[in-house]
Every structure is written in C-alpha cells, then in structure tokens.
Protein backbone atom coordinates (compact mmCIF):
# COMPACT_ATOMS: atom_id res chain seq x y z
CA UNK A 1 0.00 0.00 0.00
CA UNK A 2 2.85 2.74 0.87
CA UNK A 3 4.64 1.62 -2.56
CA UNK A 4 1.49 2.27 -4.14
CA UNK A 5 0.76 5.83 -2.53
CA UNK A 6 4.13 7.29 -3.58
CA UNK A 7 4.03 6.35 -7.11
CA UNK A 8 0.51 8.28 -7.61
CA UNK A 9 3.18 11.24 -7.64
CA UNK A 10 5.77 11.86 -9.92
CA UNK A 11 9.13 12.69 -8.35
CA UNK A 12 9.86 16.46 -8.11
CA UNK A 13 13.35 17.60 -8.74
CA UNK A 14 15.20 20.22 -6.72
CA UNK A 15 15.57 22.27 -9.69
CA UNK A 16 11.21 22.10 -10.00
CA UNK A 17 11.20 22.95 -6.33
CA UNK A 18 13.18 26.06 -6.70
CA UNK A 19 11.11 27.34 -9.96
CA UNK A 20 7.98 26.74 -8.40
CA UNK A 21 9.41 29.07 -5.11
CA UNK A 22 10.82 31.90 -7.74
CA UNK A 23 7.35 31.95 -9.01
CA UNK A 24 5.73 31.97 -5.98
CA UNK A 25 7.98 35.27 -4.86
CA UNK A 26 6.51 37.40 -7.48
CA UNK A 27 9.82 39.07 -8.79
CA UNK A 28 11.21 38.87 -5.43
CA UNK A 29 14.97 37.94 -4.97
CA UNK A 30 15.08 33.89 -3.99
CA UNK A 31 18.75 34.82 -2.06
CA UNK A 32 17.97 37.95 0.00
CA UNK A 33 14.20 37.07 0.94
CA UNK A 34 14.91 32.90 2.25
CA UNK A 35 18.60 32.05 2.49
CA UNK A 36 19.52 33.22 6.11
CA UNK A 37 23.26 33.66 7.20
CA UNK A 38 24.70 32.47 10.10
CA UNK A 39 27.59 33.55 12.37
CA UNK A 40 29.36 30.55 10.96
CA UNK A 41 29.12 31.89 7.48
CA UNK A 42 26.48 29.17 6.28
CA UNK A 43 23.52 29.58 4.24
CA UNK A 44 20.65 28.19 5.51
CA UNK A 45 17.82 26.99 2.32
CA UNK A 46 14.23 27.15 2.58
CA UNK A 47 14.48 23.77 1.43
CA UNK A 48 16.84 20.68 1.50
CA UNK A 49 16.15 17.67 -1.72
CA UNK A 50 17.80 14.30 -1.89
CA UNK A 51 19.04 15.77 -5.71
CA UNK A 52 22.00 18.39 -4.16
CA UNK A 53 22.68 17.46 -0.42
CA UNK A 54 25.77 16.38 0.76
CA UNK A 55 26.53 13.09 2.86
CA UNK A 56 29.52 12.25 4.84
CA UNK A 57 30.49 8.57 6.50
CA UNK A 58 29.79 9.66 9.98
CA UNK A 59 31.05 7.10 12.21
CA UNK A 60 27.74 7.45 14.54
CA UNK A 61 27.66 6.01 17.90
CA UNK A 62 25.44 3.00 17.69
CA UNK A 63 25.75 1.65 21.50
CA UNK A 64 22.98 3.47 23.60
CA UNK A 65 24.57 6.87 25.18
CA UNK A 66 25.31 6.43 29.24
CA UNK A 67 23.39 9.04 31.72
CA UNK A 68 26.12 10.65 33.98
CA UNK A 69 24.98 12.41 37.31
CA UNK A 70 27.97 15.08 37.89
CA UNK A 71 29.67 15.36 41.92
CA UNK A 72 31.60 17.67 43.09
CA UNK A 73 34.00 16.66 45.64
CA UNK A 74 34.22 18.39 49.09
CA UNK A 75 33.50 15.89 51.79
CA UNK A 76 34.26 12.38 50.29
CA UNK A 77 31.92 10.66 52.58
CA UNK A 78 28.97 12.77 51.43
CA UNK A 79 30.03 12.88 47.81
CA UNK A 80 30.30 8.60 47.86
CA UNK A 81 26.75 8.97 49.51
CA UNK A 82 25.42 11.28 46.64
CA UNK A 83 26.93 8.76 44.59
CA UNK A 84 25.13 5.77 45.39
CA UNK A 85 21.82 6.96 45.94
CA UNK A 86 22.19 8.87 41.69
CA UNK A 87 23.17 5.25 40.52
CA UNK A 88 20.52 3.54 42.25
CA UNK A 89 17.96 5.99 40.74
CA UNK A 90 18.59 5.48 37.23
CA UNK A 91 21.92 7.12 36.42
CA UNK A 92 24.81 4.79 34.67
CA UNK A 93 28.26 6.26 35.84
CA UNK A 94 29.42 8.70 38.53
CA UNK A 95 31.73 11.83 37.17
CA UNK A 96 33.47 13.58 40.00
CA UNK A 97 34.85 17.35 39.95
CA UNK A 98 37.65 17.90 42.20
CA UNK A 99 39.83 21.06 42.90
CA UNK A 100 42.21 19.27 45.25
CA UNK A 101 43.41 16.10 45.97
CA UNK A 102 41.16 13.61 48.13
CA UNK A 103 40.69 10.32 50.01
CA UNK A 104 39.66 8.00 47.14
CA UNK A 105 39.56 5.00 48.90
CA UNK A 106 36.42 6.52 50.86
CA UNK A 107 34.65 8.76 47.93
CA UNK A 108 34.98 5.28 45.73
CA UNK A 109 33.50 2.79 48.01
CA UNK A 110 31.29 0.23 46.95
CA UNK A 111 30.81 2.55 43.40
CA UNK A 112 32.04 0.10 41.10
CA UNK A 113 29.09 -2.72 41.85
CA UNK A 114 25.96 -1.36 42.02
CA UNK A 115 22.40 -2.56 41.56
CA UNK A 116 24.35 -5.30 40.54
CA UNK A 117 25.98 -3.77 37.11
CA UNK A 118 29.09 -2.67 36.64
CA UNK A 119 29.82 0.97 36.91
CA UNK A 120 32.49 3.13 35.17
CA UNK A 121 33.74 6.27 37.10
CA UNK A 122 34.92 9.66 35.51
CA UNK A 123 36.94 12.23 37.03
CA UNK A 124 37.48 15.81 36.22
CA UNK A 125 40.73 16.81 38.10
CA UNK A 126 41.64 20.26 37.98
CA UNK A 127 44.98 19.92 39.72
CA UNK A 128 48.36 18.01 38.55
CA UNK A 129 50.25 15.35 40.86
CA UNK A 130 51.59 12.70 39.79
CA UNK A 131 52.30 11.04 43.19
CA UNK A 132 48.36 11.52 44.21
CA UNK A 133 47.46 10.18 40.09
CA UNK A 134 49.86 7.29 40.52
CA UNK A 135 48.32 5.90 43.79
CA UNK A 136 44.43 6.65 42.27
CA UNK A 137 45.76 4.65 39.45
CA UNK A 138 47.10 1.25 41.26
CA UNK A 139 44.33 1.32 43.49
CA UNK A 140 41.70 1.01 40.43
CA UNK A 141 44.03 -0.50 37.95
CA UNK A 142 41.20 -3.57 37.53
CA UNK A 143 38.44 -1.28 37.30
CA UNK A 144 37.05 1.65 34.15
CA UNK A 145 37.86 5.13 34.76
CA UNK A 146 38.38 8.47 33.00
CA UNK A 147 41.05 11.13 34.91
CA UNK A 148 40.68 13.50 31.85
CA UNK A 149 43.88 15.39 32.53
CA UNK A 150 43.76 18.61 30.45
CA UNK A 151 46.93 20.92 30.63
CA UNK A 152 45.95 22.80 27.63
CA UNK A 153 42.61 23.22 28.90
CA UNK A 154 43.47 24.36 32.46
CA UNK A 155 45.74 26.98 30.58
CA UNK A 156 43.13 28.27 28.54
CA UNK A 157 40.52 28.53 31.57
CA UNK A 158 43.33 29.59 34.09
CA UNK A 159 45.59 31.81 31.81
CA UNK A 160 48.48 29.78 33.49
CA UNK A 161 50.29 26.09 33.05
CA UNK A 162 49.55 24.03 36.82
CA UNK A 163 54.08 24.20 37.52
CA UNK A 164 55.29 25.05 34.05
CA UNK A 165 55.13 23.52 30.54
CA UNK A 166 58.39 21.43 31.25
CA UNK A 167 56.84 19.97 34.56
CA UNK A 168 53.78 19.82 33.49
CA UNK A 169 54.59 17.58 30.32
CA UNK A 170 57.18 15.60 32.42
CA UNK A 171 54.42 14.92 35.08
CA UNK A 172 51.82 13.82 32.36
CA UNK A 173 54.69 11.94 30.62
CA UNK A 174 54.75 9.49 34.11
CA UNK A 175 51.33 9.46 34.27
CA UNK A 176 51.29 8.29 30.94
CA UNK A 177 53.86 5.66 31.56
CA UNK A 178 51.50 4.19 34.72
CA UNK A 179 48.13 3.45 32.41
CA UNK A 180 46.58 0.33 31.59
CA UNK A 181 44.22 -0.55 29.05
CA UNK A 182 40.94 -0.16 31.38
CA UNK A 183 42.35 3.64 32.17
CA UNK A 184 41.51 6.70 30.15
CA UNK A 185 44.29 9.34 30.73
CA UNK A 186 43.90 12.49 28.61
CA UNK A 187 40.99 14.44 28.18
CA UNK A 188 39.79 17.50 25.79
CA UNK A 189 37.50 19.79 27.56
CA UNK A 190 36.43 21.99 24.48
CA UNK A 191 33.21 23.10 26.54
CA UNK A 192 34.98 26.12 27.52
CA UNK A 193 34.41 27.45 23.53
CA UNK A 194 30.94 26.83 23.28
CA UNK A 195 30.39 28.45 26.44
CA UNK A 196 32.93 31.71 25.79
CA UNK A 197 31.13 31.86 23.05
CA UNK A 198 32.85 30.46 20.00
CA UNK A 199 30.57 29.76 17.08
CA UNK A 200 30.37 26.10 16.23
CA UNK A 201 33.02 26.08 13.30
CA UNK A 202 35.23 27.43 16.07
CA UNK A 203 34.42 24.67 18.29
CA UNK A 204 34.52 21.65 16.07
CA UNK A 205 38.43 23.24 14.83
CA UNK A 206 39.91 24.16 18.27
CA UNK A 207 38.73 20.69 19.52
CA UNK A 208 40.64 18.83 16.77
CA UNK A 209 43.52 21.37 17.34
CA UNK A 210 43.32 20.98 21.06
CA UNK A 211 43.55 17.26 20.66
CA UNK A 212 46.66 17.58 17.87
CA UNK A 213 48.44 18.85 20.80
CA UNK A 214 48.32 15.32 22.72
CA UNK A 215 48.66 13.36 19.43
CA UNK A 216 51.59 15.06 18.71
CA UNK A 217 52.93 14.68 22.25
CA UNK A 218 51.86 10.70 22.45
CA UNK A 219 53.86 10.23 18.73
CA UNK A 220 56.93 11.65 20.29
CA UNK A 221 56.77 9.38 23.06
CA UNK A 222 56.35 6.51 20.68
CA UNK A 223 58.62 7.61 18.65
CA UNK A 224 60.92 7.43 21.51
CA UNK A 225 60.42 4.33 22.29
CA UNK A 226 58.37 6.23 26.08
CA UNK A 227 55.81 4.61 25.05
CA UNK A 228 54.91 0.89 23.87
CA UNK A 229 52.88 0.66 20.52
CA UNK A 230 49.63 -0.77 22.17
CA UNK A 231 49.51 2.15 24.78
CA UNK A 232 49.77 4.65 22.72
CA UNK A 233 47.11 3.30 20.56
CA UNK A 234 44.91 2.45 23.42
CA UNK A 235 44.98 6.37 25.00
CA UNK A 236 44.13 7.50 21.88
CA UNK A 237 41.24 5.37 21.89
CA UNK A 238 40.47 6.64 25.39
CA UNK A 239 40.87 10.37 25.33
CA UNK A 240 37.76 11.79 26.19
CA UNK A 241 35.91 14.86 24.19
CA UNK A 242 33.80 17.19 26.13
CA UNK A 243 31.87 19.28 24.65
CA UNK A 244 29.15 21.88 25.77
CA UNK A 245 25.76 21.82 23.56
CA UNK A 246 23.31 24.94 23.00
CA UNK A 247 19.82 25.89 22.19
CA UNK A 248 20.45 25.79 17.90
CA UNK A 249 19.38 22.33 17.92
CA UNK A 250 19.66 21.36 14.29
CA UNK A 251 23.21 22.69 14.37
CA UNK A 252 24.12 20.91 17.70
CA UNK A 253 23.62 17.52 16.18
CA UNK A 254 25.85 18.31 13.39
CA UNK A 255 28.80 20.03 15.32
CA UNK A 256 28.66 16.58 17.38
CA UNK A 257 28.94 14.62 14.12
CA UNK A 258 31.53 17.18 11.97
CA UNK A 259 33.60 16.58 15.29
CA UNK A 260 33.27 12.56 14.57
CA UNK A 261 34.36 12.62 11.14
CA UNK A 262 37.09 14.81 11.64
CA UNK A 263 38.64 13.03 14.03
CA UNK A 264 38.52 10.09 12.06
CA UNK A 265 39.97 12.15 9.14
CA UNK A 266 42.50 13.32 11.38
CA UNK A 267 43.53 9.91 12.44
CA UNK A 268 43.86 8.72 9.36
CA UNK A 269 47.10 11.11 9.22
CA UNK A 270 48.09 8.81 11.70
CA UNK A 271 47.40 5.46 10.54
CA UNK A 272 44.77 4.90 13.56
CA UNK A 273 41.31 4.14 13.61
CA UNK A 274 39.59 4.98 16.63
CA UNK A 275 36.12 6.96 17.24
CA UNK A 276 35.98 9.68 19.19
CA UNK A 277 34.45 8.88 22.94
CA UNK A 278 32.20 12.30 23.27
CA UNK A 279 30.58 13.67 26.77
CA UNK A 280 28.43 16.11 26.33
CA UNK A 281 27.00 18.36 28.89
CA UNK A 282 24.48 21.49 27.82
CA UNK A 283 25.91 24.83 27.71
CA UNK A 284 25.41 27.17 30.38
CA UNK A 285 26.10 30.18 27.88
CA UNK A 286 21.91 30.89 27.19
CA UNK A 287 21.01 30.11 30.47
CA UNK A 288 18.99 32.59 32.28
CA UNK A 289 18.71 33.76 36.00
CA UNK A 290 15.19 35.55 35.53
CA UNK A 291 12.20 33.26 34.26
CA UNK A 292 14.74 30.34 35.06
CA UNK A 293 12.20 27.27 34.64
CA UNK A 294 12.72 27.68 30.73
CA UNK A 295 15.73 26.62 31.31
CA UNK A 296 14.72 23.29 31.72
CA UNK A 297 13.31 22.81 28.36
CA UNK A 298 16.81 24.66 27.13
CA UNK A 299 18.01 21.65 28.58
CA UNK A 300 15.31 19.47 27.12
CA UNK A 301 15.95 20.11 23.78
CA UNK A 302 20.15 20.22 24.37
CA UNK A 303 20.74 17.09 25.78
CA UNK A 304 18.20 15.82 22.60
CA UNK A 305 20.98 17.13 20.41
CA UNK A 306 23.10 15.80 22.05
CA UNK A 307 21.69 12.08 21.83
CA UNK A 308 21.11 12.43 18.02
CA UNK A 309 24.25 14.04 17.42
CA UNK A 310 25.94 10.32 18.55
CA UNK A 311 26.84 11.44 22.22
CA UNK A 312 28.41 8.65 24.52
CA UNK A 313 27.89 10.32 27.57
CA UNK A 314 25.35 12.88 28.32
CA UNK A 315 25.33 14.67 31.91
CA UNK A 316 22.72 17.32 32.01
CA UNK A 317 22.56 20.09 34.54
CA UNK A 318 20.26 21.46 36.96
CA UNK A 319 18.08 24.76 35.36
CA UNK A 320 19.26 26.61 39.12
CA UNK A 321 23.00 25.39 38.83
CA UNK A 322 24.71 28.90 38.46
CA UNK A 323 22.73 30.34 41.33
CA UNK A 324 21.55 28.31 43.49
CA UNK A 325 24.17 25.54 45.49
CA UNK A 326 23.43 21.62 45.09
CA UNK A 327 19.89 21.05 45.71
CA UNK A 328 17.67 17.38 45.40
CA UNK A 329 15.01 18.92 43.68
CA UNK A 330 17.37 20.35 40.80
CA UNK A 331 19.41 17.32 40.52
CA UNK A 332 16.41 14.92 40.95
CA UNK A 333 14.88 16.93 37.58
CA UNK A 334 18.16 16.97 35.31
CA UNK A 335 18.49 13.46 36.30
CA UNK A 336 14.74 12.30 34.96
CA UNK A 337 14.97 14.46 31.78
CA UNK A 338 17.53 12.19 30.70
CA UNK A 339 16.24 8.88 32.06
CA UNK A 340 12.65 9.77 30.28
CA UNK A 341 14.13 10.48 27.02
CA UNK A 342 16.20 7.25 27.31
CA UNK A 343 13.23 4.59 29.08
CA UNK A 344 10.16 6.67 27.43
CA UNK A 345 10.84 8.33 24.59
CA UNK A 346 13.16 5.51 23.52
CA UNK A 347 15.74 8.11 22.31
CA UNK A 348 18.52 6.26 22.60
CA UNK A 349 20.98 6.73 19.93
CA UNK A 350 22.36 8.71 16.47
CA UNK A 351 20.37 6.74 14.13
CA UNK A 352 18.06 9.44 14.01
CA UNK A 353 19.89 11.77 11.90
CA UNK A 354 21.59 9.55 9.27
CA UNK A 355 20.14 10.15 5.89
CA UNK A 356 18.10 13.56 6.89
CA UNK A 357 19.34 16.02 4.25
CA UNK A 358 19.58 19.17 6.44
CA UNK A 359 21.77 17.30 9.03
CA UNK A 360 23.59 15.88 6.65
CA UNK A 361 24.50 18.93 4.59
CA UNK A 362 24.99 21.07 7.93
CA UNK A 363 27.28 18.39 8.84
CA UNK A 364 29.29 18.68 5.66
CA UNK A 365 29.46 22.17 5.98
CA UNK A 366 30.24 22.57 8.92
CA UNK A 367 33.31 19.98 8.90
CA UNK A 368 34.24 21.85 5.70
CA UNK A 369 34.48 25.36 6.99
CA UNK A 370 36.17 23.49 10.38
CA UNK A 371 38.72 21.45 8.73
CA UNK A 372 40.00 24.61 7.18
CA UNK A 373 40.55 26.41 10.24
CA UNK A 374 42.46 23.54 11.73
CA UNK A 375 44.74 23.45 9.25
CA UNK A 376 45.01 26.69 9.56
CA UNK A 377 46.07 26.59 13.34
CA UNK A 378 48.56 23.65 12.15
CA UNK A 379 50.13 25.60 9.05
CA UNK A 380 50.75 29.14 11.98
CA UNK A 381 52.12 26.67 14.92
CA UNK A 382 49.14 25.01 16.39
CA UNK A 383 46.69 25.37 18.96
CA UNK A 384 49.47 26.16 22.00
CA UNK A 385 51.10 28.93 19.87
CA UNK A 386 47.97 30.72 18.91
CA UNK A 387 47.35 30.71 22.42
CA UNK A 388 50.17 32.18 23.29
CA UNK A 389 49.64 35.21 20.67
CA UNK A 390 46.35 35.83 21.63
CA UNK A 391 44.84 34.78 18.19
CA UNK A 392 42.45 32.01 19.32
CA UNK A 393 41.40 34.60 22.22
CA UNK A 394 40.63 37.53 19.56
CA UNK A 395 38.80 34.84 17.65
CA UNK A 396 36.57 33.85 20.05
CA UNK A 397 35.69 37.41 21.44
CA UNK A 398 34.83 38.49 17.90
CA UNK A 399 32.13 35.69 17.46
CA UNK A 400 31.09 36.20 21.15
CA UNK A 401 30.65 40.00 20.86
CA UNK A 402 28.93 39.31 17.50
CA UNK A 403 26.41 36.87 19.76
CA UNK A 404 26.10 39.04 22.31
CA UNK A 405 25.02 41.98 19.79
CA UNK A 406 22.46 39.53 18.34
CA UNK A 407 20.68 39.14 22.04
CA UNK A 408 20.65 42.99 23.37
CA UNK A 409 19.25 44.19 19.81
CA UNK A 410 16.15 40.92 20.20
CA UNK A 411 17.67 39.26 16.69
CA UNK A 412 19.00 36.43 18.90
CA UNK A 413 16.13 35.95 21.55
CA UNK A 414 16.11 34.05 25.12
CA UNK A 415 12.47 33.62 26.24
CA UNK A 416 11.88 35.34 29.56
CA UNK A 417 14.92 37.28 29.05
CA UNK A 418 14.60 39.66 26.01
CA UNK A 419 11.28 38.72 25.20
CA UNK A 420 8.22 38.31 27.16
CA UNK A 421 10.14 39.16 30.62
CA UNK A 422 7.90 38.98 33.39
CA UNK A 423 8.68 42.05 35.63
CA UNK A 424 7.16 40.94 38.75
CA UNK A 425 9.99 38.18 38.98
CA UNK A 426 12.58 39.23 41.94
CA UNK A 427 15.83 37.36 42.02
CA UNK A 428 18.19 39.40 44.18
CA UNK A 429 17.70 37.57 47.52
CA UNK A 430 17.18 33.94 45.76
CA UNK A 431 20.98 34.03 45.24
CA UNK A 432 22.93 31.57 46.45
CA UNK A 433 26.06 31.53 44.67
CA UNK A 434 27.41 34.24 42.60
CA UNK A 435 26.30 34.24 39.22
CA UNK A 436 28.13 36.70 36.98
CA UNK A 437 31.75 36.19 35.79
CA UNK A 438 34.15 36.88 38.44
CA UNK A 439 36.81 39.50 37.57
CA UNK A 440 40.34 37.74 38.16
CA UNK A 441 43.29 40.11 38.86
CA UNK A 442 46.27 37.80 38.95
CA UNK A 443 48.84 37.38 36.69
CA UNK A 444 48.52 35.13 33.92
CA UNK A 445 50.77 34.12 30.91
CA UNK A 446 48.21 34.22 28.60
CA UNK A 447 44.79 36.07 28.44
CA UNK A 448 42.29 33.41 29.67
CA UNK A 449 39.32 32.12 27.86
CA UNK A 450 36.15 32.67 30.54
CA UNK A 451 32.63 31.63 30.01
CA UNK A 452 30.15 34.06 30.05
CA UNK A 453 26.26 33.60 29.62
CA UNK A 454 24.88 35.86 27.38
CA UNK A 455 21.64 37.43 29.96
CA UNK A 456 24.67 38.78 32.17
CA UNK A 457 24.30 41.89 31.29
CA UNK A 458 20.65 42.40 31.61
CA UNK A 459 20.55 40.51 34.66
CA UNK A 460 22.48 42.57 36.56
CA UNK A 461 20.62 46.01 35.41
CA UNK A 462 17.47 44.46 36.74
CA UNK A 463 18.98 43.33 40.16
CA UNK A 464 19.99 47.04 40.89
CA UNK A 465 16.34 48.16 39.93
CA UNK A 466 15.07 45.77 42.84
C-alpha cells in the first residue's frame, strides 16, 4: 500500500522545487528574501532535496549513550553517599569534579558494583600530581575510569600552566607511563568554547587542534620508544571529548557529528582508527537567572541534540545550577529528563539523523568550513602557539561579541529574558552563589578564555532596579 501511494506522484526535482518558489515570490529575490546567514558563514535553504545534499560517512555512535549524574567533591563521605543513591535511581556512571586532591579510597566505596551492574567512574581533576594520580591509578588498575587530565585546557581557563610547561609535560609523561588498558588518561575539555562563546566552526576546529596537541605529544613518546605501541594506541582510543551543547538544535547535532568525522579524518594522518568517545553536557552560555524554569526545556531540547548528534555520555545540569548551590530537587529533575528520554521516549541513539538532508549537509558544511581552520592553526604553529599570541582569544571574542550583539538588539532571543520578561519576577535575595563572571586580577601568561552567559548583562541592570 505505501509503494502504491508514492508512485501516484511523480518525483519532483530540486531544480522544479526552486522554480515553483521563484514563481511563488513574485519578482522577489530567492537569495535575500529565504537564504539566512549564520555567524558561521552558512547559508541556511528554505528547502533541503535528496538531488544536491551532501553526505559524509559519519562514524555514529550505535551503543545506547550512558546518563552521567555530575559530583563535586568536598567531603568524600557525602560525595560517595550522593553517589550511590544517583546510581541507584537510574543514572549509569558517577563523574566527579575535584579542585584538590582527596581520600579516594572513601569517595569510591562500593561505586564500582551497584544494583548489581558494573559501573564506570569519571573524574574531572583540575589539579596536577603525579604522586596523588599514581596511587588513584594502582588502586583502580582492575576497574574503568576516565582522569581527563587537560593541561591545555586548564591553561586556557586559568591563563596559566599548573608548575610550568616542562613539569607539566614531564608529570603527564609518568602518568602516561602508569596506564593500563581499562584507564583513560587524557581528556579534551572543548566546553569552555561553546560556552565563551565560539561559534560552532570554532568549536569543532579548536577541539581537533586541542587534541593535535596530545597526538603530537603521544607520537613523540612513541617515537621514543616512552611509550609501547599498544599504549599509545589504546589512550588515543580513550581520550575523552567534552563538549558543551546549546539551544540551535539542528546545528548541535551536526557540530557533534563534523567533530566525529574529523577526528577520524584526522587519524587517518596517523594510521589509527579509533572513534571519538564524546561527553556532552548542555551549555550554560543561554542560560537565564530571571524566568529560570525555561531553562529546563533549554536543557530538554540540548541534551536531545546531544543524543542524536551520537553522544556517549550525556550529563545534564540542573536549570538553578549557576545560582543556586546543590539542591535534590534540581538534581532529581536533570536526572529524569535524561532517564525519560532514554526509558520513554526511547531516544537512545544517532540513528536518528543519518540520511536527513539538512543534518547531513549542515554536517558537511560545517566539517568543511572546520577542517580549514584547523589546518590553519597547524600551518601558523598550532593550537598552543595561537594561544600564546592571543589569536584564538581575539577569535573567540569576535564571534562572542557578534552573539552578544544579536541578544541585546532581540535578533538572537532568550524567552523570559529579552522577550516576554515577566517584571514581577525578583531574584536578588534567591541568590545563592554568585552568578556573573568573576573578575580575576592575577597574573597570567596568557589572556584566559572565561565563560560568560549571554543574559549577564541584563541581569544585573534588573537586580539594581530591585
């Protein structure tokens, strides 16, 4: 019966299509009244055909992504509590945020058994010592875990190496040394450009560049016989990809994708195959302080990107998480978004967006317009360099200025915000944390990269009117 439906039509071409719109305009010009530009310099069609779109071989993820409940570490005690009671309730795998070192012994009892499955634990460490690393490494040698140590990142957010580069790179070179095959090592925390506001071209070529770093690093140490042929191959296949996802949800799912078949491409160069291992987390840049329950169906929609855009890991965050400190209700919410688009919506996976002709063409021009950039970076000294000379800095504050220009004139709008505000709501003593970017006076060897949501400004002009 549907065979016999479709062939009551004829097949229409694209070339028909676009006739039949130029006629429809009256005279009017098909470019300037429905292609739309965006800040990534892509045209955007009132229509996409099977005749002119554009398909890459995405290696999509086709294992169901992992829900990750985030913990900070303070008290070890109460974080290993937190972290029982988010597995039993649905979650898949712990990912703890420290500042300092810790008692692991205590924060990682009874974690890796629970409910009777298996768990994998993530880490986040935003400190450097090899002594503490070494000794979390031996104790969980038998076990799955992720330390995602990020120099380049913690220079970029910091404006300063942890020691030096020398000690740094001699400390991760250890490190390195220590790992085993159940042990991811090295991570690439490129959430930092989605949320500074980089536009997703940006993102998808400073994560690739960001990464070329370590390659380049590992081949060294392989070359020089630091490294054994099977480690080096196996950290590749472990380093970790973090990236932050936004509200443009069409795009999201392809920046996720470019990023997979770039790093392919870019492995390749290296005669490795590995795909990239991707946690995603949504991006706290267009989150909003006033009207703030929208920004659970930001969140809604994000980590829905981020499941069709081949995610492995998906943490989601709470819609009160910049002002308010770690509540149940908050946690309990970002939690169950995930778990109901996973057990009730069945979303489980990227088969979604294979074969759809926008995704597919935004994903080919997006990795098109990224892959140029990288080499870019590569051709002037890499990612490190450009650091160093402020370039990738400038680059970033142009597209974020250019964002932030978008949202006070209305073009770019954040419901609640700059449209439809409700002026009854009072937020100045619901604060519990500070939630505008904190000025930082110390000296720095480079300028750092900070996140900044894009409501800042607003916000604050309608706390002093309270």
């Amino acid at each position: 019966m549907n065979n016999f439906l479709f062939e009551e039509f004829e097949p229409v071409t694209a070339k028909q299509w676009k006739q039949k719109i130029q006629l429809e305009l009256n005279g009017a010009d098909y470019n300037k009244t429905l292609l739309s530009n965006t800040n990534e310099g892509i045209s955007i069609k009132p229509f996409y055909h099977s005749d002119v779109y554009k398909q890459l071989d995405v290696p999509n993820n086709q294992s169901d992504f992992k829900i990750c409940q985030t913990i900070f570490v303070n008290n070890e005690k109460t974080s290993n509590y937190l972290a029982i009671n988010a597995l039993k309730k649905g979650v898949d795998f712990i990912k703890f945020i420290a500042n300092k070192t810790f008692d692991f012994e205590i924060l990682l009892k009874d974690l890796f058994i629970v409910n009777g499955r298996k768990r994998e634990i993530h880490f986040q460490l935003h400190f450097l010592s090899e002594e503490f690393t070494s000794k979390l490494i031996d104790f969980v040698k038998d076990q799955t875990i992720y330390l995602n140590l990020d120099l380049i990142g913690n220079l970029e957010q910091s404006g300063n190496w942890y020691y030096d580069h020398k000690s740094d790179h001699d400390i991760l070179r250890s490190i390195l040394k220590k790992t085993n095959n159940n042990i991811g090592i090295l991570g690439v925390d490129a959430s930092l450009y989605q949320n500074s506001g980089a536009n997703m071209v940006q993102q998808v070529a400073y994560a690739l560049a960001h990464a070329n770093e370590y390659l380049n690093f590992l081949f060294k140490l392989k070359k020089d016989n630091e490294l054994q042929d099977s480690n080096y191959k196996e950290l590749i296949k472990k380093m970790q990809f973090t990236f932050a996802v936004g509200g443009n949800y069409f795009f999201e799912i392809a920046k996720l994708r470019s990023f997979r078949y770039l790093w392919n491409l870019l492995l390749q160069e290296y005669e490795l195959n590995a795909d990239a291992n991707i946690f995603v987390e949504p991006s706290i840049r267009n989150k909003t302080l006033y009207d703030y329950n929208v920004n659970m169906l930001r969140t809604a929609t994000e980590t829905m990107s981020a499941i069709i855009g081949g995610a492995n890991y998906i943490s989601n965050i709470s819609y009160d998480t910049f002002f308010h400190k770690k509540n149940d209700f908050g946690e309990r919410i970002s939690r169950n978004q995930l778990i109901i688009l996973k057990e009730e919506s069945n979303i489980r996976n990227a088969d979604f967006a294979e074969g759809s002709y926008y995704i597919e063409q935004l994903t080919a021009d997006i990795s098109e317009k990224a892959l140029l950039l990288f080499k870019d970076i590569e051709k002037n000294g890499g990612l490190v360099k450009q650091l160093f000379e402020g370039t990738i800095q400038r680059k970033i504050k142009e597209s974020a200025q250019k964002e932030q220009e978008q949202f006070d004139s209305g073009e770019l709008v954040l419901l609640g915000i700059n449209k439809h505000p409700n002026k009854d709501d009072k937020m100045k003593n619901d604060l519990e944390l500070y939630p505008f970017v904190k000025a930082k006076n110390h000296e720095t060897l480079i300028n750092p990269i900070l996140a900044k949501r894009l409501a800042e400004k607003l916000e604050k002009s309608r706390i002093e009117e309270e």
